[in-house]
Protein backbone atom coordinates (compact mmCIF):
# COMPACT_ATOMS: atom_id res chain seq x y z
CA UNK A 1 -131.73 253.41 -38.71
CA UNK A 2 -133.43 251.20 -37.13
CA UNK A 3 -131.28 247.28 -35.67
CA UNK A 4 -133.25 244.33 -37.22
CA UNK A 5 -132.15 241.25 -35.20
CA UNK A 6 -133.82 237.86 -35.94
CA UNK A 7 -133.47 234.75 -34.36
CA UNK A 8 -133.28 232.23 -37.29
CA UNK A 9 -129.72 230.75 -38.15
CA UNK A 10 -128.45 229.79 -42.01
CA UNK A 11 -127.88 226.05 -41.95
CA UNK A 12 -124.64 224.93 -41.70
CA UNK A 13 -124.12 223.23 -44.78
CA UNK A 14 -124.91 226.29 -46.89
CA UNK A 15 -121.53 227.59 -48.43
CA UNK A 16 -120.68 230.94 -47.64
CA UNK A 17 -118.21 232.44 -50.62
CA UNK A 18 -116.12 235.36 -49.52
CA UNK A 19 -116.52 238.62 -50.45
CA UNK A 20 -114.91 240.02 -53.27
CA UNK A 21 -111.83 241.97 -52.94
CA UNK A 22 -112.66 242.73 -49.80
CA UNK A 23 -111.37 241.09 -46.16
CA UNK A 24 -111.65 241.48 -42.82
CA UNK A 25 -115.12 243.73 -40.72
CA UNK A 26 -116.99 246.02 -42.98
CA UNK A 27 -115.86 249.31 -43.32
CA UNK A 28 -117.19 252.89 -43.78
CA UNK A 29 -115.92 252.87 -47.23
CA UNK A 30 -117.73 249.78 -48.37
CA UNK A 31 -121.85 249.57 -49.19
CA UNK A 32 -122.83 245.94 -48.31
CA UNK A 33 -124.35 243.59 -50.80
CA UNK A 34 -125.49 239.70 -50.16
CA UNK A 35 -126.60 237.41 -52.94
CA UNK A 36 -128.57 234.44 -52.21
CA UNK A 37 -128.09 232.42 -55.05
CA UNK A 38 -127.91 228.70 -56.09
CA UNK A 39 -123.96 227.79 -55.96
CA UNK A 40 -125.23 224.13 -55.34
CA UNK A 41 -128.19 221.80 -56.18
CA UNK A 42 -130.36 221.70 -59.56
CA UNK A 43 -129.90 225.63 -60.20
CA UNK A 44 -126.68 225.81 -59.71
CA UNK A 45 -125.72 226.20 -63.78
CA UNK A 46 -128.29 229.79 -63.19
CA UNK A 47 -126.54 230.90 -59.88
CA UNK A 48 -122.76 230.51 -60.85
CA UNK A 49 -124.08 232.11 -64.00
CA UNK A 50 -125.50 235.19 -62.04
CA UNK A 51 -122.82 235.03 -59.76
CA UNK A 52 -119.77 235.60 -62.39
CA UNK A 53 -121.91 238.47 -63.85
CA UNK A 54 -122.61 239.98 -60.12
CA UNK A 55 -118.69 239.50 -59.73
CA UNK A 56 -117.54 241.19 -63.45
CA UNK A 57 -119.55 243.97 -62.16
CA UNK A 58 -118.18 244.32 -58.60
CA UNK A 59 -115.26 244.33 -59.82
CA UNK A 60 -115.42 247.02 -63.12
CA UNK A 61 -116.97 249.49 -61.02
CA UNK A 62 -114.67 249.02 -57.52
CA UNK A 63 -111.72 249.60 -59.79
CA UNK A 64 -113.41 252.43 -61.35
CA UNK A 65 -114.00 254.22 -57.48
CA UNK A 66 -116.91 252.01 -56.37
CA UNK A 67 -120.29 253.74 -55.70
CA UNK A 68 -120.05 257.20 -54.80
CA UNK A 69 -116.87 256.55 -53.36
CA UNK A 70 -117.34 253.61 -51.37
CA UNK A 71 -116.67 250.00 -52.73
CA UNK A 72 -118.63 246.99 -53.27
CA UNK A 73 -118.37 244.48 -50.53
CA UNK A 74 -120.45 240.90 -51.71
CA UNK A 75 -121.26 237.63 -50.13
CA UNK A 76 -122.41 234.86 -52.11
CA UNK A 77 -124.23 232.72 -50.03
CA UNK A 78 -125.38 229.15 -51.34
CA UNK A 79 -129.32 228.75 -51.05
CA UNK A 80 -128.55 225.04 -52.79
CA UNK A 81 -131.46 225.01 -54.56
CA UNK A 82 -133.94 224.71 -51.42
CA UNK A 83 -136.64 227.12 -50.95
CA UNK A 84 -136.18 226.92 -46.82
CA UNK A 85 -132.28 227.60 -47.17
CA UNK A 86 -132.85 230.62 -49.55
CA UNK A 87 -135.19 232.52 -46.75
CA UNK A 88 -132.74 231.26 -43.95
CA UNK A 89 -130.46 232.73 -46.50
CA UNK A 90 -132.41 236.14 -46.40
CA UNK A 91 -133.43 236.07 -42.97
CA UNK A 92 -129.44 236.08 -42.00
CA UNK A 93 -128.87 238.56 -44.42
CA UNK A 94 -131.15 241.49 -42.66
CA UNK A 95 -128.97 240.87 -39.62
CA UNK A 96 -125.90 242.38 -41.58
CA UNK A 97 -128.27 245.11 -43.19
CA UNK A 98 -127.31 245.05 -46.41
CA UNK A 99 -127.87 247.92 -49.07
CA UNK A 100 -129.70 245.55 -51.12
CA UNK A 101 -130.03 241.47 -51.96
CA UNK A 102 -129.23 239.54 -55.12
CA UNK A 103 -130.83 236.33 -56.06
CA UNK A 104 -132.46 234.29 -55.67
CA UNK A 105 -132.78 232.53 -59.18
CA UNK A 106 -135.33 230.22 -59.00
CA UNK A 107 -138.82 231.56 -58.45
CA UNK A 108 -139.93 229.26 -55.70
CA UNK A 109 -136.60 230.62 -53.89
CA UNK A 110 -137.70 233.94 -54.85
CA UNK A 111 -141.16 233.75 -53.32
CA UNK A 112 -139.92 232.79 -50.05
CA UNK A 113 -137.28 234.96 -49.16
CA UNK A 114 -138.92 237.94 -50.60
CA UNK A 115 -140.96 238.11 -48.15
CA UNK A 116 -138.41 238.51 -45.81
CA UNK A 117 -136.75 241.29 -47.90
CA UNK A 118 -139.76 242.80 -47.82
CA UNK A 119 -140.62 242.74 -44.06
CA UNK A 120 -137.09 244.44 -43.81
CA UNK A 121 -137.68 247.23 -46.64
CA UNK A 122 -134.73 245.97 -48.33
CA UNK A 123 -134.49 246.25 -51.98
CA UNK A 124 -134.09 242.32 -53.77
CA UNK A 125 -133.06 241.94 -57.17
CA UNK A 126 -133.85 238.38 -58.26
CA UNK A 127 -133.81 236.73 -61.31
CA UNK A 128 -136.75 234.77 -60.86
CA UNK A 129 -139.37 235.02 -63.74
CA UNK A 130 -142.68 233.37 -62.74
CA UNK A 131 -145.51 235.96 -63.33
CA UNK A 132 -146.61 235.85 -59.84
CA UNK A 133 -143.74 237.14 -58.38
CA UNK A 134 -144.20 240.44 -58.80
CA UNK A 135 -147.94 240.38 -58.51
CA UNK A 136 -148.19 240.02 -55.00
CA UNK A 137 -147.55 243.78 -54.06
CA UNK A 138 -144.41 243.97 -52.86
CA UNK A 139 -142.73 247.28 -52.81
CA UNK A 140 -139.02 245.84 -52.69
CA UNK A 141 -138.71 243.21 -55.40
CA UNK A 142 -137.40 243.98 -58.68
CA UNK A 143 -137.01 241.87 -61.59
CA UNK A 144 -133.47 241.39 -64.31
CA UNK A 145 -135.17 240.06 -67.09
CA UNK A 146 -138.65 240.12 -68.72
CA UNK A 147 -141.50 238.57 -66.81
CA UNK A 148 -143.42 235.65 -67.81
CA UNK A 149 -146.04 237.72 -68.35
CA UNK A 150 -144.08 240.00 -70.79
CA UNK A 151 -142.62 237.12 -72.75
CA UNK A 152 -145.43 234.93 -73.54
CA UNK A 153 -147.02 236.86 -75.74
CA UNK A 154 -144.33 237.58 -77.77
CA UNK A 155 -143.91 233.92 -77.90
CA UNK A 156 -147.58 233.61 -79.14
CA UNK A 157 -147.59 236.38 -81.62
CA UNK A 158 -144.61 234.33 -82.99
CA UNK A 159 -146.55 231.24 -83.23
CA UNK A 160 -149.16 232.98 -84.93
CA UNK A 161 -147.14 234.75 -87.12
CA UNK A 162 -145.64 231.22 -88.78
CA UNK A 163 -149.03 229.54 -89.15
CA UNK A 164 -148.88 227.02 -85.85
CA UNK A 165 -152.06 226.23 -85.00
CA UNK A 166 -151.74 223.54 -82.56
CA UNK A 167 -149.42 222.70 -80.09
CA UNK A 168 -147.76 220.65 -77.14
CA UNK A 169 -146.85 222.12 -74.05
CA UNK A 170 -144.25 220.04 -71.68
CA UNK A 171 -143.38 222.04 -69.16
CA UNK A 172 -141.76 221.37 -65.60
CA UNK A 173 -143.37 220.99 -62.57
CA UNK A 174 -142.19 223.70 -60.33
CA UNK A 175 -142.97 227.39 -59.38
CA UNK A 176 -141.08 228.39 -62.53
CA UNK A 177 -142.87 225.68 -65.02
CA UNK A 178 -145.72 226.57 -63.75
CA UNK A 179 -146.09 230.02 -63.75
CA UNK A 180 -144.81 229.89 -67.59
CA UNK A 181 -147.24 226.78 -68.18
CA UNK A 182 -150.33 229.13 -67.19
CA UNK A 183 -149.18 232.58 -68.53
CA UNK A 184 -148.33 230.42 -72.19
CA UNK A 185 -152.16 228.25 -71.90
CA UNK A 186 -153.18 231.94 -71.61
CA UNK A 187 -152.22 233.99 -74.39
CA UNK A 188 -152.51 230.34 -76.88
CA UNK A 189 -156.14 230.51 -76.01
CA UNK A 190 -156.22 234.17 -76.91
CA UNK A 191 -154.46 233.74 -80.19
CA UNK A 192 -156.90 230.66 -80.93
CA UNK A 193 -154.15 228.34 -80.52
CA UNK A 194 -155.12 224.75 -79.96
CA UNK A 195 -153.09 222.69 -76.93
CA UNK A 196 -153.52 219.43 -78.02
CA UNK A 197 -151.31 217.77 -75.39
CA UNK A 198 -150.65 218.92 -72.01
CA UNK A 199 -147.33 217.27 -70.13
CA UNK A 200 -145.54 217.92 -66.56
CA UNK A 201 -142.58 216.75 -66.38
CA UNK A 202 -140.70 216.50 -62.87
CA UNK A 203 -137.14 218.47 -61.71
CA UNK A 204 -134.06 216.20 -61.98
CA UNK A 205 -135.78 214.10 -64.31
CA UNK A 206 -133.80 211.39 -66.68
CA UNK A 207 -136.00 209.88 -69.06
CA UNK A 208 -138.20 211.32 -71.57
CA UNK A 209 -139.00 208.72 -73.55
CA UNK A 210 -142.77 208.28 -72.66
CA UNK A 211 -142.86 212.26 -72.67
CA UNK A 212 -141.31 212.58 -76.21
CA UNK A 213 -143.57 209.20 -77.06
CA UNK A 214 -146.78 211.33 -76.15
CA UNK A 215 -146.28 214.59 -77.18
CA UNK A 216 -145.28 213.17 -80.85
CA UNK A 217 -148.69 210.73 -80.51
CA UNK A 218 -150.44 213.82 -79.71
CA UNK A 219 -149.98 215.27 -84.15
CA UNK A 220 -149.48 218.93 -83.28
CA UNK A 221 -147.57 221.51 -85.33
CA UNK A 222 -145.10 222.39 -82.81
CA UNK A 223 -143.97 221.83 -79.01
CA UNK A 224 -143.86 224.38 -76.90
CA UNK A 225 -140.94 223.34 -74.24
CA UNK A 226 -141.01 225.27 -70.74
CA UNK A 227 -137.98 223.54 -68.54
CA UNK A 228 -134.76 223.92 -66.77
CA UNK A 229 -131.53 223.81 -68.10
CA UNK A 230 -130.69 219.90 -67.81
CA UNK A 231 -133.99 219.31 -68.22
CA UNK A 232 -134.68 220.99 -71.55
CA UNK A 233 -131.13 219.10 -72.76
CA UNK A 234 -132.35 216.09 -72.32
CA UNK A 235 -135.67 216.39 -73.65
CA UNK A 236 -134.09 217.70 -76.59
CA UNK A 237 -131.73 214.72 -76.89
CA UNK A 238 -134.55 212.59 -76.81
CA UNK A 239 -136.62 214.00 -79.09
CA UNK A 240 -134.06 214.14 -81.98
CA UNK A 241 -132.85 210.66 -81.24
CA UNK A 242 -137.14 210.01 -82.10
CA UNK A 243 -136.51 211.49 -85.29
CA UNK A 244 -138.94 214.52 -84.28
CA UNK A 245 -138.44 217.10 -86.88
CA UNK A 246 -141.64 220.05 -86.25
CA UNK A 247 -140.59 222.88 -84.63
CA UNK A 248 -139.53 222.76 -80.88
CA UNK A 249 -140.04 225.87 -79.75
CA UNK A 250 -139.63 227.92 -75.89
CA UNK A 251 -138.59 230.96 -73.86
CA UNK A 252 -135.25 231.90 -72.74
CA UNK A 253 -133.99 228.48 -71.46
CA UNK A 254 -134.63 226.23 -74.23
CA UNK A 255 -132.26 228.47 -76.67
CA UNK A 256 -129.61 228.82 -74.00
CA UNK A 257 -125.80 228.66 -74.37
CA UNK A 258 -126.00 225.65 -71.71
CA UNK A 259 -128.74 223.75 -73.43
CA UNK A 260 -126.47 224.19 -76.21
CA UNK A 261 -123.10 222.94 -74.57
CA UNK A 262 -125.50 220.19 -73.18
CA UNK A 263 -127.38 219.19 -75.85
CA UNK A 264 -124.85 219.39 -78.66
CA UNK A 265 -126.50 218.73 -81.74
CA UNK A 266 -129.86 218.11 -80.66
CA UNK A 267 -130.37 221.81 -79.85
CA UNK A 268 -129.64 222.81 -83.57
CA UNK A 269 -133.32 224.27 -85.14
CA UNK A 270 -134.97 224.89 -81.62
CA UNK A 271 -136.16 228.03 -81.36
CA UNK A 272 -137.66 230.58 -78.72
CA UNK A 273 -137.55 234.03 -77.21
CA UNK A 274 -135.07 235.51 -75.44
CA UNK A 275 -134.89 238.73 -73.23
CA UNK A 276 -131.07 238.72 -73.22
CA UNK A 277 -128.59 237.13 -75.14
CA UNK A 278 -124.72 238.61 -75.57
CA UNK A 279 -125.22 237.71 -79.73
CA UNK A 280 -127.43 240.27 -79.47
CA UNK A 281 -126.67 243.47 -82.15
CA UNK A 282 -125.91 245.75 -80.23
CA UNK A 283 -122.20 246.68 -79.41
CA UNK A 284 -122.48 247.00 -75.60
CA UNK A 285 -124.27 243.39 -75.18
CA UNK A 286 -121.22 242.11 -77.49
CA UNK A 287 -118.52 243.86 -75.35
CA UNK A 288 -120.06 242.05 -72.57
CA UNK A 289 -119.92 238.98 -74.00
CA UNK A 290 -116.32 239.09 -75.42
CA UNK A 291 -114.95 240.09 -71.27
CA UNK A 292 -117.05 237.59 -69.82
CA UNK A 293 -116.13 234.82 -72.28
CA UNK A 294 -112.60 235.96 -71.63
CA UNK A 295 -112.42 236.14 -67.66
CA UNK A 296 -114.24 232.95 -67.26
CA UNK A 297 -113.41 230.86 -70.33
CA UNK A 298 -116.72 230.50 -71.65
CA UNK A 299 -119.79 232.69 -72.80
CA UNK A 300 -122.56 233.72 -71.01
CA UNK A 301 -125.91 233.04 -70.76
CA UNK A 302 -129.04 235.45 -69.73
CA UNK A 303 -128.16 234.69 -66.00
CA UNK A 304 -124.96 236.27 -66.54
CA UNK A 305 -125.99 239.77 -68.03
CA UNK A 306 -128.79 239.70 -65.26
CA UNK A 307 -126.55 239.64 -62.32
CA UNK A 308 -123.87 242.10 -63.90
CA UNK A 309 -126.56 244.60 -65.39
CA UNK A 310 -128.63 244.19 -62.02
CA UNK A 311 -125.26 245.48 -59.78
CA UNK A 312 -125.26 248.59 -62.73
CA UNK A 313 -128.77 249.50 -62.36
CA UNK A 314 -128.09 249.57 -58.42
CA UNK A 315 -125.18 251.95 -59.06
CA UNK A 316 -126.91 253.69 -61.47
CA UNK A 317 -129.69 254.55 -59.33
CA UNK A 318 -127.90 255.04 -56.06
CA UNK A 319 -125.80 258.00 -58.00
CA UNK A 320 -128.80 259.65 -59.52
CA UNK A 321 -129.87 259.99 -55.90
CA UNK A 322 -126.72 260.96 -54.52
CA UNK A 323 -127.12 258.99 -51.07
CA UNK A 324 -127.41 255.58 -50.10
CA UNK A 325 -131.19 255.49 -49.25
CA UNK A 326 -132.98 251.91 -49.32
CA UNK A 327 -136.32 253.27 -49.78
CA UNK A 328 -135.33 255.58 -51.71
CA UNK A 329 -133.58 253.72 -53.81
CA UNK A 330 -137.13 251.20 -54.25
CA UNK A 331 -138.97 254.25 -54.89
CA UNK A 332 -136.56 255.69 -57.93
CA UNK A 333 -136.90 252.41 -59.64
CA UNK A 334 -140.42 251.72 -59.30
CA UNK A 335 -141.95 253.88 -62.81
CA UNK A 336 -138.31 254.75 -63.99
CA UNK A 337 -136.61 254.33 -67.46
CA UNK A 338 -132.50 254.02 -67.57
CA UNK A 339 -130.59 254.57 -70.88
CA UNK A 340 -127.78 252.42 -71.95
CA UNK A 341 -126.22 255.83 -73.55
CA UNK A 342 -126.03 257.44 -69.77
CA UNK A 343 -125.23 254.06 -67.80
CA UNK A 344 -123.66 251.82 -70.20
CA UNK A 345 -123.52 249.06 -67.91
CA UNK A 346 -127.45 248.54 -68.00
CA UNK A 347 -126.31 247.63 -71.60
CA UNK A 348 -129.70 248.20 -72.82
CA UNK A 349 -132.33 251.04 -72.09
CA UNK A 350 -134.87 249.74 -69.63
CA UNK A 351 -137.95 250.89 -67.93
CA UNK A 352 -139.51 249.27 -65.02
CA UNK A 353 -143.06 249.84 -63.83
CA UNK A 354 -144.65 250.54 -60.58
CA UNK A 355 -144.90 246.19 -59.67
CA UNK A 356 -140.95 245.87 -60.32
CA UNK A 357 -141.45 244.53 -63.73
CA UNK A 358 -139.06 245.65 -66.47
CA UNK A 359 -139.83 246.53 -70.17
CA UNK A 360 -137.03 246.22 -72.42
CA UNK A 361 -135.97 245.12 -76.27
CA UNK A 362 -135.54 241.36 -76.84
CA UNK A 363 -135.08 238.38 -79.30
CA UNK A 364 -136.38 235.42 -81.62
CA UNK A 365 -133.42 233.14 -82.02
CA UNK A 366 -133.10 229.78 -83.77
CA UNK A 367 -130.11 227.58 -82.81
CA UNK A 368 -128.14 226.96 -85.87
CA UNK A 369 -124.40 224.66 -85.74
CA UNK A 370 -124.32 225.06 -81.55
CA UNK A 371 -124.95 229.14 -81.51
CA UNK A 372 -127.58 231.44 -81.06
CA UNK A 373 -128.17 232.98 -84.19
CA UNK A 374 -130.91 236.59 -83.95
CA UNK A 375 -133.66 236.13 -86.02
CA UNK A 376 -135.48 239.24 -85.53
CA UNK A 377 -135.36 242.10 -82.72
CA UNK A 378 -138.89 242.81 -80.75
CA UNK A 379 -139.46 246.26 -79.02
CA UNK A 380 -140.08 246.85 -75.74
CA UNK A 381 -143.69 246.30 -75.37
CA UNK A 382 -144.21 249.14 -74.50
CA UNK A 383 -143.17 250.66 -77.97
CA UNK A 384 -145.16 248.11 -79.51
């Protein structure tokens, strides 16, 4: 195996958590794992998300013998939400050579440190979602959860379906809002969709009174909301407290169980699409949810099943090969499908194709009294 030394040092005031269960120099016995992941910063509802899933994981299958004997040594490392941090972040991590990378989260983190991962021929599993991420080539980037690309259209065809024929988009502006902002303009003009209102809105932002002002001005049939956690919350408060009463509908975020703890009330009749959700009917999602809402005290959101299914898939794969093989392990994944019924930790049956995209069954949900509630289940799409 070849040494791969760099130069570049993590900043210092990125917070290093320890690894799990494990102390002292790494040992034979122990595959390495390193998850660059927002513990700080706007993201950091997403990373400690991912990171309690990563950890449920660790810790199921190290009490269960590990993988192929050895256990799972992780370090969470803090990328605090800054792009330069999370490939500092990476770029530290090839020193230690890690098996594979988590994280990061957010796309813009993702597309940066990527690159490193790939440079290294070390397998990242992110849970980024911006179409472009995986559209760049890269032979060592994998995704947890549907693609932008994958999503929207189900989105649309939902749209359709109901009789919206015009709509607002507010979206936020960063790699994630805009990725989703062109991939959604996309399949709305294919579906003869009219956008009668186009709004950015910025990260961190407070007020969204001229935003909710505008997009109500604008008369369409429905909103289309593409933002961050805090973010959607607040645009959600301020759009109720407006009196808007159309349908406010998104992807993934908007339906979340933290724009629900954040938004209280408000949230009740959004709707939107999600790729993973533990209401979902199906008895290995729910067993999920019931042991992560009883380790950590409260349920999880998608981040959460992507960073404990993403440390199954690894395992899964890894044992089908018998050996731990990085490029190997990038090659198995790349066109391969992985049943739930022989790895019940992927909790659902997924397929991935040859860009590191995944294919998989997901949901329309409308929030009804603070909780998800499954309105109808989509196939993969490549059933469809």
């Amino acid at each position: 195996m070849i040494k791969r030394r760099t130069t570049l040092k993590l900043a210092t005031s990125a917070l290093a958590v320890p690894a799990l269960g494990i102390t002292g120099a790494r040992a034979a016995d122990t595959v390495k794992m390193i998850d660059d992941v927002e513990l700080s910063g706007p993201g950091v509802t997403s990373g400690s998300m991912w990171k309690n899933g990563v950890d449920m994981a660790i810790k199921e299958i190290n009490a269960g013998g590990g993988i192929l004997g050895r256990q799972i040594e992780v370090s969470h490392q803090d990328n605090q939400s800054q792009a330069q941090i999370a490939k500092a972040v990476a770029t530290k991590a090839i020193d230690d050579e890690p098996y594979v990378i988590l994280g990061p989260i957010f796309s813009g983190d993702v597309n940066v440190s990527s690159a490193v991962a790939e440079t290294a021929e070390t397998p990242m599993f992110m849970g980024g979602e911006a179409a472009n991420l995986t559209q760049q080539g890269k032979k060592y980037l994998f995704r947890s959860s549907l693609s932008q690309s994958a999503a929207m259209p189900k989105v649309a065809n939902y749209m359709q379906k109901v009789g919206i024929k015009s709509v607002v988009i507010v979206w936020i502006s960063n790699d994630f809002g805009k990725g989703g902002h062109d991939t959604m303009l996309k399949e709305l003009n294919a579906r003869g969709i009219k956008v009668l209102a186009d709004i950015p809105t910025e990260p961190g932002q407070m007020d969204y009174t001229s935003v909710v002002v505008n997009a109500v001005k604008a008369g369409a049939d429905a909103i289309f909301s593409y933002k961050n956690e805090e973010e959607s919350a607040r645009f959600l408060i301020a759009l109720r407290k407006y009196g808007y009463d159309k349908p406010v509908i998104g992807e993934t975020v908007l339906v979340s169980q933290r724009v629900i703890e954040l938004a209280g009330t408000a949230a009740n009749g959004a709707r939107g699409h999600v790729g993973l959700t533990v209401d979902a009917p199906n008895p290995l999602v729910l067993a999920f949810g019931a042991k992560f809402k009883a380790i950590y005290g409260y349920a999880s959101d998608h981040n959460g099943i992507k960073g404990y299914t993403s440390i199954y898939l690894i395992k899964a794969v890894t044992e089908k090969l018998g050996k731990f093989d990085r490029k190997a392990l990038a090659a198995a994944i790349h066109g391969g499908s992985f049943s739930a019924k022989q790895y019940p930790g992927l909790l659902l049956d997924v397929a991935f194709d040859a860009a590191g995209d995944l294919d998989r069954e997901s949901y329309l949900v409308e929030v009804r009294d603070g909780k998800q509630v499954i309105t109808e289940t989509l196939p993969p799409l490549g059933k469809v």
